[in-house]
PDB file of N, CA and C in Angstrom:
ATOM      1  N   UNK A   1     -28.668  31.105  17.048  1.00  0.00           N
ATOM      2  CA  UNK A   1     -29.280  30.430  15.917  1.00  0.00           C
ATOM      3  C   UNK A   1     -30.328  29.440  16.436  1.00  0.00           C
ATOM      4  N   UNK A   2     -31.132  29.292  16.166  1.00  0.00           N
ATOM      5  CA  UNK A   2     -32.579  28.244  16.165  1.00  0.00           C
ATOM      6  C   UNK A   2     -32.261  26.972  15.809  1.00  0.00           C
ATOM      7  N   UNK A   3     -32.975  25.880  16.563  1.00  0.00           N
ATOM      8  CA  UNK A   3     -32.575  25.011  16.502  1.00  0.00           C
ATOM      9  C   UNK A   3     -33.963  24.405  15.716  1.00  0.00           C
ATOM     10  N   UNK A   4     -33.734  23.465  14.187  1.00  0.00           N
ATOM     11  CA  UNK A   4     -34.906  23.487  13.911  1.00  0.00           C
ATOM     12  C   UNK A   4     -35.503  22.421  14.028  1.00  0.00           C
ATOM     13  N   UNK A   5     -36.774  21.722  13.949  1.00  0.00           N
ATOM     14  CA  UNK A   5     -37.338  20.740  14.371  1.00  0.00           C
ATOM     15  C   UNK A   5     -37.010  19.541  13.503  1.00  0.00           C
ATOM     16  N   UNK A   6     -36.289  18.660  13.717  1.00  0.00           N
ATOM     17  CA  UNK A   6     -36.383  17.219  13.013  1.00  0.00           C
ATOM     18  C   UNK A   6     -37.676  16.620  12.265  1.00  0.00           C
ATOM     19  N   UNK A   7     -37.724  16.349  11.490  1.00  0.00           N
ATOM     20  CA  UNK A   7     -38.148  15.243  10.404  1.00  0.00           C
ATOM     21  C   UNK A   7     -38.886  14.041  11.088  1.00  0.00           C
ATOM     22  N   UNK A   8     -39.923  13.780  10.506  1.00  0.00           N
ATOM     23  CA  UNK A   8     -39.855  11.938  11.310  1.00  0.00           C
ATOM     24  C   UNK A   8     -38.936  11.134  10.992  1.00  0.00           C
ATOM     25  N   UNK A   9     -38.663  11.095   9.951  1.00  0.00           N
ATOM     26  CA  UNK A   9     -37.894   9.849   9.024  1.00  0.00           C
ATOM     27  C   UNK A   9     -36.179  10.265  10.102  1.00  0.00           C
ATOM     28  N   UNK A  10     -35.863  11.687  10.166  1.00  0.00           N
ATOM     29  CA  UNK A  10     -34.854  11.820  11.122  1.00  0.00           C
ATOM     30  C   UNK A  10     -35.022  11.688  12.414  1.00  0.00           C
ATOM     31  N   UNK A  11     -36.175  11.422  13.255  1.00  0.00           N
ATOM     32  CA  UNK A  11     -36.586  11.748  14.224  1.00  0.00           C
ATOM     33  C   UNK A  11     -36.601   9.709  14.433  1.00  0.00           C
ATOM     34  N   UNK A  12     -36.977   8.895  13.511  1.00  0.00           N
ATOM     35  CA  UNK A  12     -37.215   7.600  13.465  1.00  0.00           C
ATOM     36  C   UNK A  12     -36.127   6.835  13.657  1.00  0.00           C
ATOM     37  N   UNK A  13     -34.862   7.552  12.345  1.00  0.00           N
ATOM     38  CA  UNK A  13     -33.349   7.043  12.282  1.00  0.00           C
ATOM     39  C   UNK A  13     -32.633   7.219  13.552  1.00  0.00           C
ATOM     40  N   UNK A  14     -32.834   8.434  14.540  1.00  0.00           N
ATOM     41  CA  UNK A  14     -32.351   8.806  15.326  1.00  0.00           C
ATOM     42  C   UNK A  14     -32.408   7.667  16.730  1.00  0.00           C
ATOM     43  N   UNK A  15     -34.021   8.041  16.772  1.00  0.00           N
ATOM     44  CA  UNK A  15     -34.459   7.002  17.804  1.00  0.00           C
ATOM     45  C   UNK A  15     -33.830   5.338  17.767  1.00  0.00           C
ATOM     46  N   UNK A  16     -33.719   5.090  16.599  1.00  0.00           N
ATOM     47  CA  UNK A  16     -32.771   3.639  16.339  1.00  0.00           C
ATOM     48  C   UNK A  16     -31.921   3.391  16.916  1.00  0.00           C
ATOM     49  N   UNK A  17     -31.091   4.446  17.259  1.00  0.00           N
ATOM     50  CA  UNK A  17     -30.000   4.246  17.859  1.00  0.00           C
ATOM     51  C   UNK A  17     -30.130   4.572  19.273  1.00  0.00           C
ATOM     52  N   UNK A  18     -31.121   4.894  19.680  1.00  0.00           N
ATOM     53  CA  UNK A  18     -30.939   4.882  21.213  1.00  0.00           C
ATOM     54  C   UNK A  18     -31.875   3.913  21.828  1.00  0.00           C
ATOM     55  N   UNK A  19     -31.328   2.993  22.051  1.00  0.00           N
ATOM     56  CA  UNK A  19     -32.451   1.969  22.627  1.00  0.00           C
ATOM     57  C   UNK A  19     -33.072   2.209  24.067  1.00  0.00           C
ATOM     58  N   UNK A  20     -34.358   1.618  24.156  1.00  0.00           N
ATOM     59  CA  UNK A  20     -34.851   1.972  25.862  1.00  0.00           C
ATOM     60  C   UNK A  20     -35.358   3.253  25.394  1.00  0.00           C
ATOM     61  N   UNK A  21     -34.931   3.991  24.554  1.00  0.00           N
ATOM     62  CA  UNK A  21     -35.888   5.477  24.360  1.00  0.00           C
ATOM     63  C   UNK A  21     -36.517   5.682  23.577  1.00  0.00           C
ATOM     64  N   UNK A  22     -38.263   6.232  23.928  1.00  0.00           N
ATOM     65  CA  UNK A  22     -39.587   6.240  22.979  1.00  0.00           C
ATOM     66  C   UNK A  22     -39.850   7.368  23.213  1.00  0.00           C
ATOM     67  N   UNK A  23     -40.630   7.673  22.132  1.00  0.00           N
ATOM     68  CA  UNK A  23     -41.403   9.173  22.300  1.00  0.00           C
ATOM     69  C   UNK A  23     -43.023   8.742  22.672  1.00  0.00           C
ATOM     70  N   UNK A  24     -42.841  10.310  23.405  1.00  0.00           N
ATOM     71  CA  UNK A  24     -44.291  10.186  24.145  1.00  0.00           C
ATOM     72  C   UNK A  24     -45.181  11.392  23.574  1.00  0.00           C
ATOM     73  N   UNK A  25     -46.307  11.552  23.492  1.00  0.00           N
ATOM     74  CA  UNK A  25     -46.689  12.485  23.135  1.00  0.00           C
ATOM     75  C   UNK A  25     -47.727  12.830  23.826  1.00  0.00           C
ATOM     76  N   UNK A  26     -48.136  14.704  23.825  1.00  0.00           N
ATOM     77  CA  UNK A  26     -48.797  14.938  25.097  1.00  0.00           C
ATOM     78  C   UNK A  26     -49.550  15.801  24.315  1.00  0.00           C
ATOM     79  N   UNK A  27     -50.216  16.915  24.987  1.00  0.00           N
ATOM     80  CA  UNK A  27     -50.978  17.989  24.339  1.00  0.00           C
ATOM     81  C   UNK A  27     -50.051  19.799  24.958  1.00  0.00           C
ATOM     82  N   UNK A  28     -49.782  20.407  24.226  1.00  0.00           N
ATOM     83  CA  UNK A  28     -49.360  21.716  24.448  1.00  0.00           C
ATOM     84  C   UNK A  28     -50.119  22.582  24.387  1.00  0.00           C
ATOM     85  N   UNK A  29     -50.399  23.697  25.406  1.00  0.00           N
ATOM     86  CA  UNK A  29     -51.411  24.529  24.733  1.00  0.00           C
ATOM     87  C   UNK A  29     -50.530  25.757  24.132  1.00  0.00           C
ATOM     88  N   UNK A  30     -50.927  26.310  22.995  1.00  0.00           N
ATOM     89  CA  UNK A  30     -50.531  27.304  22.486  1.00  0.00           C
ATOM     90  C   UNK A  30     -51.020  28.585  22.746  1.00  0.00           C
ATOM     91  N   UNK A  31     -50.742  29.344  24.043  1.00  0.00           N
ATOM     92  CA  UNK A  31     -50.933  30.739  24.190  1.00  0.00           C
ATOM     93  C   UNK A  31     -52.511  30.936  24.635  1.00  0.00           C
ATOM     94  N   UNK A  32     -52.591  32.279  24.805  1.00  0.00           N
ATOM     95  CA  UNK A  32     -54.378  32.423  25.707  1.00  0.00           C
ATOM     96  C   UNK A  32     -55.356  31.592  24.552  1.00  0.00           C
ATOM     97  N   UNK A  33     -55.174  31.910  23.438  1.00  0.00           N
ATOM     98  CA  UNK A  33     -56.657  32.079  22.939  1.00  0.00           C
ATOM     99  C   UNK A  33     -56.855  30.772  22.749  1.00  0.00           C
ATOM    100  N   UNK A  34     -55.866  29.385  22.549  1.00  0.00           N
ATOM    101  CA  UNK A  34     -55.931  28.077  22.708  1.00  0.00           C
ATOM    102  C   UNK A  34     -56.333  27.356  23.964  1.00  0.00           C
ATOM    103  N   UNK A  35     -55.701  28.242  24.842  1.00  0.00           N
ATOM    104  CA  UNK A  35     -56.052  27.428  26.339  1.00  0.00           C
ATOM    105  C   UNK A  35     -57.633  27.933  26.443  1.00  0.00           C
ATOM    106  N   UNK A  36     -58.202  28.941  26.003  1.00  0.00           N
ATOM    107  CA  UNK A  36     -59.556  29.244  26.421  1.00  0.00           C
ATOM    108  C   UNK A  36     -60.336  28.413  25.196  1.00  0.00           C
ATOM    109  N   UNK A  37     -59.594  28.070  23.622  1.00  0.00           N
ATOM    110  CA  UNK A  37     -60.895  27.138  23.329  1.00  0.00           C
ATOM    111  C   UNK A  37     -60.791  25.620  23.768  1.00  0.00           C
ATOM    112  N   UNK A  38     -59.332  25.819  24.179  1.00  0.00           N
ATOM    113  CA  UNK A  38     -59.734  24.148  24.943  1.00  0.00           C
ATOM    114  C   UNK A  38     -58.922  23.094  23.516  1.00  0.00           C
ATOM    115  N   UNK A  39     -57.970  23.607  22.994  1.00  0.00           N
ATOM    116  CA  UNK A  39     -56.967  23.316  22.183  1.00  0.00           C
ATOM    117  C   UNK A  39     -55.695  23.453  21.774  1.00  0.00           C
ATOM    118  N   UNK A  40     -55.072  23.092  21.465  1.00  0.00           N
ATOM    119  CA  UNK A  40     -53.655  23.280  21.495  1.00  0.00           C
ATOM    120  C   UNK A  40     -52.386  22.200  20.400  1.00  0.00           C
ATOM    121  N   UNK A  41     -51.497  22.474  20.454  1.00  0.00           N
ATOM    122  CA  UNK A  41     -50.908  21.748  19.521  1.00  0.00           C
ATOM    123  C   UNK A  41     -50.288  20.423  20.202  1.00  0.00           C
ATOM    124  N   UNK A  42     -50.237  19.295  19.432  1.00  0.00           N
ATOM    125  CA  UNK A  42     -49.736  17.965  19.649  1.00  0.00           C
ATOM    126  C   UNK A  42     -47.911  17.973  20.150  1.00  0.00           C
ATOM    127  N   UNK A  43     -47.211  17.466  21.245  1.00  0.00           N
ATOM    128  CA  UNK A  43     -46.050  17.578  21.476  1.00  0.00           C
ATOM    129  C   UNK A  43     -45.136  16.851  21.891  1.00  0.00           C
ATOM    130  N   UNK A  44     -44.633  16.599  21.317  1.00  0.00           N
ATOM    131  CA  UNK A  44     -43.488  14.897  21.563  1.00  0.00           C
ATOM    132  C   UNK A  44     -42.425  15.198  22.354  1.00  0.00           C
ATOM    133  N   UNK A  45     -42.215  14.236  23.077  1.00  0.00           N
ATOM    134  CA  UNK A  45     -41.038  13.985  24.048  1.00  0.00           C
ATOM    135  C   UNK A  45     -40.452  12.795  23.902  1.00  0.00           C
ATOM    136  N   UNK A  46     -39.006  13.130  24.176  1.00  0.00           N
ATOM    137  CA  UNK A  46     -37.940  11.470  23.762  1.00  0.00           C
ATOM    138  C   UNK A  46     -38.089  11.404  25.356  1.00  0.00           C
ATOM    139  N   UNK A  47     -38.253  10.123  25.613  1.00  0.00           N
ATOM    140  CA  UNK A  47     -38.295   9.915  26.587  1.00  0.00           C
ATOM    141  C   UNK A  47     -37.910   8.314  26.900  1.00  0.00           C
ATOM    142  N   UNK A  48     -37.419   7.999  28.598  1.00  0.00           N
ATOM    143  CA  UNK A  48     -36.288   7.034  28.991  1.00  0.00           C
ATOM    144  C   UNK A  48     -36.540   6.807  30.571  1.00  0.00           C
ATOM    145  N   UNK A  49     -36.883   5.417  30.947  1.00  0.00           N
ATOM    146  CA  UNK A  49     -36.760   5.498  32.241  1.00  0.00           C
ATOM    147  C   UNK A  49     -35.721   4.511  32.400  1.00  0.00           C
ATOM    148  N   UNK A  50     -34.975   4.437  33.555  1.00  0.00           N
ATOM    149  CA  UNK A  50     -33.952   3.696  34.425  1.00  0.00           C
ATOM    150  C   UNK A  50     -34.531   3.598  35.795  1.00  0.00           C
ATOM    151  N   UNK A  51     -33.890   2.296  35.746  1.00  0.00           N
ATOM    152  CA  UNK A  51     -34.139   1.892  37.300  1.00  0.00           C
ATOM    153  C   UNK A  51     -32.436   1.416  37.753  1.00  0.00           C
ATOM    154  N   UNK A  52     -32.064   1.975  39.071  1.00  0.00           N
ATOM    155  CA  UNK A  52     -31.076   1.786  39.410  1.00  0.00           C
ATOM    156  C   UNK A  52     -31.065   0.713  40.669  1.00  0.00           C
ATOM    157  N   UNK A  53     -29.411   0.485  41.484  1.00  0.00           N
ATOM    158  CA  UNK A  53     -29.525  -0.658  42.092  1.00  0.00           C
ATOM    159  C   UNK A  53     -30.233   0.203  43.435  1.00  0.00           C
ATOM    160  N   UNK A  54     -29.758   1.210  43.954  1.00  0.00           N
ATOM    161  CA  UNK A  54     -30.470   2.300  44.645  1.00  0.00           C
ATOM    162  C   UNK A  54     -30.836   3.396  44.944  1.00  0.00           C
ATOM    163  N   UNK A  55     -31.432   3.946  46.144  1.00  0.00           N
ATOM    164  CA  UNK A  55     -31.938   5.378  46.046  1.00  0.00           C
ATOM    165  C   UNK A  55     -30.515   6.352  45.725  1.00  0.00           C
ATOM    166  N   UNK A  56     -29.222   5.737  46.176  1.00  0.00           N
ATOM    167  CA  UNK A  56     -28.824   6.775  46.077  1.00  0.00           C
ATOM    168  C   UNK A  56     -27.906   6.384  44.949  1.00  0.00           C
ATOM    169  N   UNK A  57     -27.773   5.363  43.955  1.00  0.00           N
ATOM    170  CA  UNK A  57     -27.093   5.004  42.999  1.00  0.00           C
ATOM    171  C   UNK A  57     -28.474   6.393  41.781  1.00  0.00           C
ATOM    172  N   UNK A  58     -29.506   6.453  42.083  1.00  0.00           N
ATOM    173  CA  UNK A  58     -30.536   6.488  41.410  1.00  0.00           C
ATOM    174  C   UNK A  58     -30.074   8.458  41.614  1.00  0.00           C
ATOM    175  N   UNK A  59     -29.800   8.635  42.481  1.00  0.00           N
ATOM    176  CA  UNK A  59     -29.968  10.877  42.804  1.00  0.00           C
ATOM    177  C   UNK A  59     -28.341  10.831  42.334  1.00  0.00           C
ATOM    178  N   UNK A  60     -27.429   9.449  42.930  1.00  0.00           N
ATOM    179  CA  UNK A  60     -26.181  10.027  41.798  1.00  0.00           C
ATOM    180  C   UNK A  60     -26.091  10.547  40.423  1.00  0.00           C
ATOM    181  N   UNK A  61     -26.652   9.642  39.717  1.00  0.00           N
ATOM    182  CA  UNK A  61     -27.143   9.496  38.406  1.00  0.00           C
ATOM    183  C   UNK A  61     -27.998  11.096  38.037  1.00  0.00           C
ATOM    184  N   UNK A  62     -28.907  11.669  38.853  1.00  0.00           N
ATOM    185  CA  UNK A  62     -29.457  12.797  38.343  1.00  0.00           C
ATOM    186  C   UNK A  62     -28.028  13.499  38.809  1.00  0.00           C
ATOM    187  N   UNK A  63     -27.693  13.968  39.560  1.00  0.00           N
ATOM    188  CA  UNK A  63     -26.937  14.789  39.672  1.00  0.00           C
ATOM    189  C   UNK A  63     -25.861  14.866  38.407  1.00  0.00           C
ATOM    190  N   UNK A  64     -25.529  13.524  38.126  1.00  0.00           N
ATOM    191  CA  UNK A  64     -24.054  13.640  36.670  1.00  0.00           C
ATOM    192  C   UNK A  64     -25.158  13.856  35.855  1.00  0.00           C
ATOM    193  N   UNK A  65     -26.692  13.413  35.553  1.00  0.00           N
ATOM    194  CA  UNK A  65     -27.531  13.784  34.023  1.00  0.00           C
ATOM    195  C   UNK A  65     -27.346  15.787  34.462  1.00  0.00           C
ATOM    196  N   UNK A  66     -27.270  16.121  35.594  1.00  0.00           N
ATOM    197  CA  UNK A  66     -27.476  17.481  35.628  1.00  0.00           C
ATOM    198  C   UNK A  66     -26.205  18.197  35.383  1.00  0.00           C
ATOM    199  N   UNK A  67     -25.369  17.547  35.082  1.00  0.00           N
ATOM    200  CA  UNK A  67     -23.607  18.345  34.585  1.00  0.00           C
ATOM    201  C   UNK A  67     -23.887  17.989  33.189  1.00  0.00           C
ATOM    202  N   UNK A  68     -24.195  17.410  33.099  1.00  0.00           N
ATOM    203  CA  UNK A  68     -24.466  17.578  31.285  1.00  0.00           C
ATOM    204  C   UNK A  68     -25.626  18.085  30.888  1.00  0.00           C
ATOM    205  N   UNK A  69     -26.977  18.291  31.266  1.00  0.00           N
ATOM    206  CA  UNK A  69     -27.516  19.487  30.869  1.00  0.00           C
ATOM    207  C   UNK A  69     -26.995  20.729  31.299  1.00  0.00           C
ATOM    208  N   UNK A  70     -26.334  20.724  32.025  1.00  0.00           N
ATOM    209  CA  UNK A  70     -25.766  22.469  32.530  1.00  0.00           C
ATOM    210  C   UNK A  70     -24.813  22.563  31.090  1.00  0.00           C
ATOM    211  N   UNK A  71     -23.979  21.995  30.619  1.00  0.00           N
ATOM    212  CA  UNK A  71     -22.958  21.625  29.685  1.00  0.00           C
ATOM    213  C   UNK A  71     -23.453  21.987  28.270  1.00  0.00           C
ATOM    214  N   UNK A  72     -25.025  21.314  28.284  1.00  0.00           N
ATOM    215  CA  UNK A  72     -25.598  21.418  26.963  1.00  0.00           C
ATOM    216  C   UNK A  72     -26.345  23.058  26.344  1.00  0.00           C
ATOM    217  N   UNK A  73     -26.291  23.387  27.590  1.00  0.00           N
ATOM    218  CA  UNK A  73     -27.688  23.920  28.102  1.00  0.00           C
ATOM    219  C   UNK A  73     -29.012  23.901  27.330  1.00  0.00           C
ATOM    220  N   UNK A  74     -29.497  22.448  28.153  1.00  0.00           N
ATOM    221  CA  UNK A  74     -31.021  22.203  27.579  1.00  0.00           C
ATOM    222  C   UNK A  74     -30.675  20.873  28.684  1.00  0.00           C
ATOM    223  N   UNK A  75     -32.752  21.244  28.948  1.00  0.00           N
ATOM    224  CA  UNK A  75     -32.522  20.496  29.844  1.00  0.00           C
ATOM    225  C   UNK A  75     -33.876  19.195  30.115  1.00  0.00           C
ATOM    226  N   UNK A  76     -34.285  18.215  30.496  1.00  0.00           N
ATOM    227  CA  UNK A  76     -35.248  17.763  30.669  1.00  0.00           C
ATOM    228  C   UNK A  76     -35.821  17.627  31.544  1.00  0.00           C
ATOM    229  N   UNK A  77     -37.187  17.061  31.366  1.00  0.00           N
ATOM    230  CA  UNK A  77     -37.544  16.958  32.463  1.00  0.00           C
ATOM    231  C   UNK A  77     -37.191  15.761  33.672  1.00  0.00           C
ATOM    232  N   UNK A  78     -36.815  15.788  34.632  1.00  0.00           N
ATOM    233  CA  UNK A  78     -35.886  14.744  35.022  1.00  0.00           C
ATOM    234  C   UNK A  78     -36.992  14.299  36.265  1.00  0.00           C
ATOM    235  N   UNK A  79     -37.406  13.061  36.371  1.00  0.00           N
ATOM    236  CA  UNK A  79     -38.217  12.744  37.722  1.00  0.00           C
ATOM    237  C   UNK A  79     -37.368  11.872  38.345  1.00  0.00           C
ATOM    238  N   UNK A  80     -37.194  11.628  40.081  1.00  0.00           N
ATOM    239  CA  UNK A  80     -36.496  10.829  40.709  1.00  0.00           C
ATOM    240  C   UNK A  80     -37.244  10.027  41.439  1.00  0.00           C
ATOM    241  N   UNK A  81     -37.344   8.676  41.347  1.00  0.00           N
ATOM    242  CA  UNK A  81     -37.963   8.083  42.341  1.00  0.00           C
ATOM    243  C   UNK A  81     -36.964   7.322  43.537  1.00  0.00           C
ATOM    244  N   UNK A  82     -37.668   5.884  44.237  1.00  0.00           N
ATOM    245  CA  UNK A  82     -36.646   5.494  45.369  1.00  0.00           C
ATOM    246  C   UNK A  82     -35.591   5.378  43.980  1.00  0.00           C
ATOM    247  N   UNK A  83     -35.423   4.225  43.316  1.00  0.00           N
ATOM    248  CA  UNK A  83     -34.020   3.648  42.434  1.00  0.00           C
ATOM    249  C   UNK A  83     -34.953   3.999  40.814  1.00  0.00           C
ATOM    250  N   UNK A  84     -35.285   4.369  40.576  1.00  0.00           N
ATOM    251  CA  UNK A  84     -35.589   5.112  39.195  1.00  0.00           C
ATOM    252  C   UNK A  84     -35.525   6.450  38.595  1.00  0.00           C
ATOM    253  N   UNK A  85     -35.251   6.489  37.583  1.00  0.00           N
ATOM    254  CA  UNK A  85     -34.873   8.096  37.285  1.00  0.00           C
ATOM    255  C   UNK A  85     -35.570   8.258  35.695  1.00  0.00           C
ATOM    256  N   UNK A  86     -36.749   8.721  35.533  1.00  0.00           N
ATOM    257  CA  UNK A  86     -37.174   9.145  34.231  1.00  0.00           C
ATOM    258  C   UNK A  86     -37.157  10.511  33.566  1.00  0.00           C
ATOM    259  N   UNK A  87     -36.526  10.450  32.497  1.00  0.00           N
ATOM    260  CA  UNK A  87     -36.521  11.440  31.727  1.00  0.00           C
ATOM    261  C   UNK A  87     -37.718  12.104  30.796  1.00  0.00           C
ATOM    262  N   UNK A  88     -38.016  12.894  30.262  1.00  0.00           N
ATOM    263  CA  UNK A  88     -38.361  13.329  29.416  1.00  0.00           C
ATOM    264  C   UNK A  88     -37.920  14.651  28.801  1.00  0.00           C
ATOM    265  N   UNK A  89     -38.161  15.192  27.323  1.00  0.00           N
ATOM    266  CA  UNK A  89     -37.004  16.167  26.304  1.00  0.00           C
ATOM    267  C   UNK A  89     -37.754  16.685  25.591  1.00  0.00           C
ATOM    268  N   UNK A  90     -37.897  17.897  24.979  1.00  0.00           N
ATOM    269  CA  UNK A  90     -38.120  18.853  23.801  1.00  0.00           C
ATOM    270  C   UNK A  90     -37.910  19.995  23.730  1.00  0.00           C
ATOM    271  N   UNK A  91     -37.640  20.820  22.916  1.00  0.00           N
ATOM    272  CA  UNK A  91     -37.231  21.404  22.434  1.00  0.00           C
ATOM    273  C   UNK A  91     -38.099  22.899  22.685  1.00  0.00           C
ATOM    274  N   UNK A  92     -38.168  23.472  23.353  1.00  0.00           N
ATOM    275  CA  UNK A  92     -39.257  24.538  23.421  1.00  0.00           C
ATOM    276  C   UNK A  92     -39.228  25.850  23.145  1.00  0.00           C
ATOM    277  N   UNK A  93     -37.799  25.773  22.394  1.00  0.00           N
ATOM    278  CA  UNK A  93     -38.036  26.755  21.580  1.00  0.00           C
ATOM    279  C   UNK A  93     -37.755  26.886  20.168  1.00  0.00           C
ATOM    280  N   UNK A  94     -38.264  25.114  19.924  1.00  0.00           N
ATOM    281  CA  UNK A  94     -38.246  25.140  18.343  1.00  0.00           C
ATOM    282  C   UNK A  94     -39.985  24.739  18.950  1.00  0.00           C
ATOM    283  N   UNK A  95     -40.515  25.476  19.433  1.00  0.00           N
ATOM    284  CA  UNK A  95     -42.291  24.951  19.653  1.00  0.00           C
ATOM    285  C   UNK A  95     -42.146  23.314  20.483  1.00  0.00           C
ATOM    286  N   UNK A  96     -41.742  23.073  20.654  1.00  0.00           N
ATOM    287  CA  UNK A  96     -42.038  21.606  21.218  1.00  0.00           C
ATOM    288  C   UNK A  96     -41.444  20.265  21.044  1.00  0.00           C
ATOM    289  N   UNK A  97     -40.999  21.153  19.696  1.00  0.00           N
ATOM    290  CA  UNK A  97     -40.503  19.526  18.781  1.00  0.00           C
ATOM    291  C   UNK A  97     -39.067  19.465  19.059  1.00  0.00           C
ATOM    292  N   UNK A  98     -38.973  18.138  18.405  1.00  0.00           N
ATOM    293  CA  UNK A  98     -37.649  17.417  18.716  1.00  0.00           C
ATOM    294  C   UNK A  98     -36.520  17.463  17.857  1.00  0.00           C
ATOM    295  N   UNK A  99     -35.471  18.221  18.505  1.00  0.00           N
ATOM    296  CA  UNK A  99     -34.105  18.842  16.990  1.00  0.00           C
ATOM    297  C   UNK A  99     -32.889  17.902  17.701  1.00  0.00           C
ATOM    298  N   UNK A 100     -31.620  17.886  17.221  1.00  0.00           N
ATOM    299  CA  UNK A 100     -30.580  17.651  17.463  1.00  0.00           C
ATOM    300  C   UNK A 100     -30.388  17.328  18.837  1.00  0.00           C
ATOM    301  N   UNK A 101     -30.409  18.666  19.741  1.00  0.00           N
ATOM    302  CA  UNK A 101     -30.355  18.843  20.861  1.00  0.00           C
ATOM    303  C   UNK A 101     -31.238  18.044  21.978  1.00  0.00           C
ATOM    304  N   UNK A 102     -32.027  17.702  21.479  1.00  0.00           N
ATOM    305  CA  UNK A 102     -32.998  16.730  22.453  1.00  0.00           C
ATOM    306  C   UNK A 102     -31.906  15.074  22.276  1.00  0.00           C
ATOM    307  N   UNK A 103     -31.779  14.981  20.841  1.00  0.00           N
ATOM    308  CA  UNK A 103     -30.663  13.589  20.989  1.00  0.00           C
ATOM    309  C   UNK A 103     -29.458  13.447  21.358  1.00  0.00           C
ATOM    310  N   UNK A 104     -28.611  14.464  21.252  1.00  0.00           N
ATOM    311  CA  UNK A 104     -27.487  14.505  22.139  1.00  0.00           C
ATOM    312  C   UNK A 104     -27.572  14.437  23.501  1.00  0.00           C
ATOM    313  N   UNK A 105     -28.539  14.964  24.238  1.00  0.00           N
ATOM    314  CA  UNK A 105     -28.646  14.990  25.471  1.00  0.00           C
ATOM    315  C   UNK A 105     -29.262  13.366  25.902  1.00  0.00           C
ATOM    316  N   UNK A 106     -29.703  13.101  24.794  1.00  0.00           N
ATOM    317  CA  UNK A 106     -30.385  11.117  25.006  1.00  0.00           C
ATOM    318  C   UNK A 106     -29.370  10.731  25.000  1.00  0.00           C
ATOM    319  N   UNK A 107     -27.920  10.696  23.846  1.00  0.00           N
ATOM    320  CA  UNK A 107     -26.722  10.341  24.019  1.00  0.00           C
ATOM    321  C   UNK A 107     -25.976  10.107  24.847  1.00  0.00           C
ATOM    322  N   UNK A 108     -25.699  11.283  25.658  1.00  0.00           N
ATOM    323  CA  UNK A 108     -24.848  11.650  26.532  1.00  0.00           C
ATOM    324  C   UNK A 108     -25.445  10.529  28.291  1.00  0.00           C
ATOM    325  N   UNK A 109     -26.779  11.081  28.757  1.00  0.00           N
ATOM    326  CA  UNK A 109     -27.397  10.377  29.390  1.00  0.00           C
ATOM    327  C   UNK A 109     -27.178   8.639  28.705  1.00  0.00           C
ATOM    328  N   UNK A 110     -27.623   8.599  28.193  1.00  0.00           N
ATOM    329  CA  UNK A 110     -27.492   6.778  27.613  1.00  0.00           C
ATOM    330  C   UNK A 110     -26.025   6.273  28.332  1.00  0.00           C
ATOM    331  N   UNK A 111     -24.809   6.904  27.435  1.00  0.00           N
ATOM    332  CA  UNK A 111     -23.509   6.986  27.655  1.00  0.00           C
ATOM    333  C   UNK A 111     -23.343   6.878  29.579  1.00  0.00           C
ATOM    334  N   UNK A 112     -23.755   7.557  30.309  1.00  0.00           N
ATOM    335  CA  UNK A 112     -23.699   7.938  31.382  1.00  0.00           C
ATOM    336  C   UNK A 112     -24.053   6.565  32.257  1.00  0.00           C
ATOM    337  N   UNK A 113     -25.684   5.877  31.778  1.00  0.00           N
ATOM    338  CA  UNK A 113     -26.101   5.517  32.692  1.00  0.00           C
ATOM    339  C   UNK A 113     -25.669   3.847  32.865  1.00  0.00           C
ATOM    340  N   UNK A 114     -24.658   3.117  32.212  1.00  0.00           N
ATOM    341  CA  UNK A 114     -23.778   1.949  32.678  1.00  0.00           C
ATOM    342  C   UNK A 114     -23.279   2.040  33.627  1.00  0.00           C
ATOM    343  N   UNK A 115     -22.769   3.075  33.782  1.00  0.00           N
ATOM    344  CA  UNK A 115     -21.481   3.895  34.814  1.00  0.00           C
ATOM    345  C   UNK A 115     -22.279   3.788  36.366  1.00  0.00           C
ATOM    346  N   UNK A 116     -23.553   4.105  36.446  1.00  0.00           N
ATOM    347  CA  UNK A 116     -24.283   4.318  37.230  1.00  0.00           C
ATOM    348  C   UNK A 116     -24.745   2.959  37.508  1.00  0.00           C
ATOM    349  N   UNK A 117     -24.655   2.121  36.557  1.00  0.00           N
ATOM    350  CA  UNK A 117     -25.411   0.206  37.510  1.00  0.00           C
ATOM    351  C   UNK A 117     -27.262   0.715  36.867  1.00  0.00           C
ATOM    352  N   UNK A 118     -27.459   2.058  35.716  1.00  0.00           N
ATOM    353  CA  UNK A 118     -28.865   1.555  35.532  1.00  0.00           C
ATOM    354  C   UNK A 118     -29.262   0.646  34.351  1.00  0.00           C
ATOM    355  N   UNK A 119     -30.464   0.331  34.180  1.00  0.00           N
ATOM    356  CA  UNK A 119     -30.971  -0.782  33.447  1.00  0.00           C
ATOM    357  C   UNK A 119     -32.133   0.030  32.469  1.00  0.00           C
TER     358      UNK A 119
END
């Protein structure tokens, strides 16, 4: 079953509750004939950075965010730095946008990252 794209007004209520997490928005291209005119559709990501106490408090932390996307299956984009770990989420095969599944996985991560000493 398809997961379908959230609402703003659901997409707004949602975000309320996860603090520290904003959406970002980027450009997608949609398929050949968009990438050749040099256009494409608008595409949001929930997105979250942490900074931890260190490098390796910081790759612990991806490794448990990576048992729960294996869990969810959906996954983000996860960057690691020395003690920081940023996320970003959507949905790509509801096109880009942001459903259920992009906030549970903000949940779960959120939930996670006390445990870990991030901020």
């Amino acid at each position: 079953m398809p997961l379908e794209p959230l609402s703003q007004k659901e997409i707004e209520d949602r975000l309320a509750e996860l603090p520290g997490w904003s959406l970002a928005s980027g450009h997608a291209e949609a398929g050949a004939a968009a990438a050749s005119a040099g256009s494409g559709a608008a595409e949001v990501k929930l997105t979250r950075a942490y900074r931890l106490p260190s490098h390796f408090a910081a790759t612990a932390f991806v490794v448990h965010v990576s048992q729960v996307q294996e869990e969810l299956g959906h996954h983000a984009e996860v960057t690691l730095g020395y003690n920081t770990v940023a996320l970003a989420v959507n949905t790509h095969s509801a096109g880009g946008a942001l459903t259920d599944l992009d906030f549970e996985l903000a949940r779960r991560v959120e939930a996670l990252a006390t445990g870990h000493g991030a901020e």
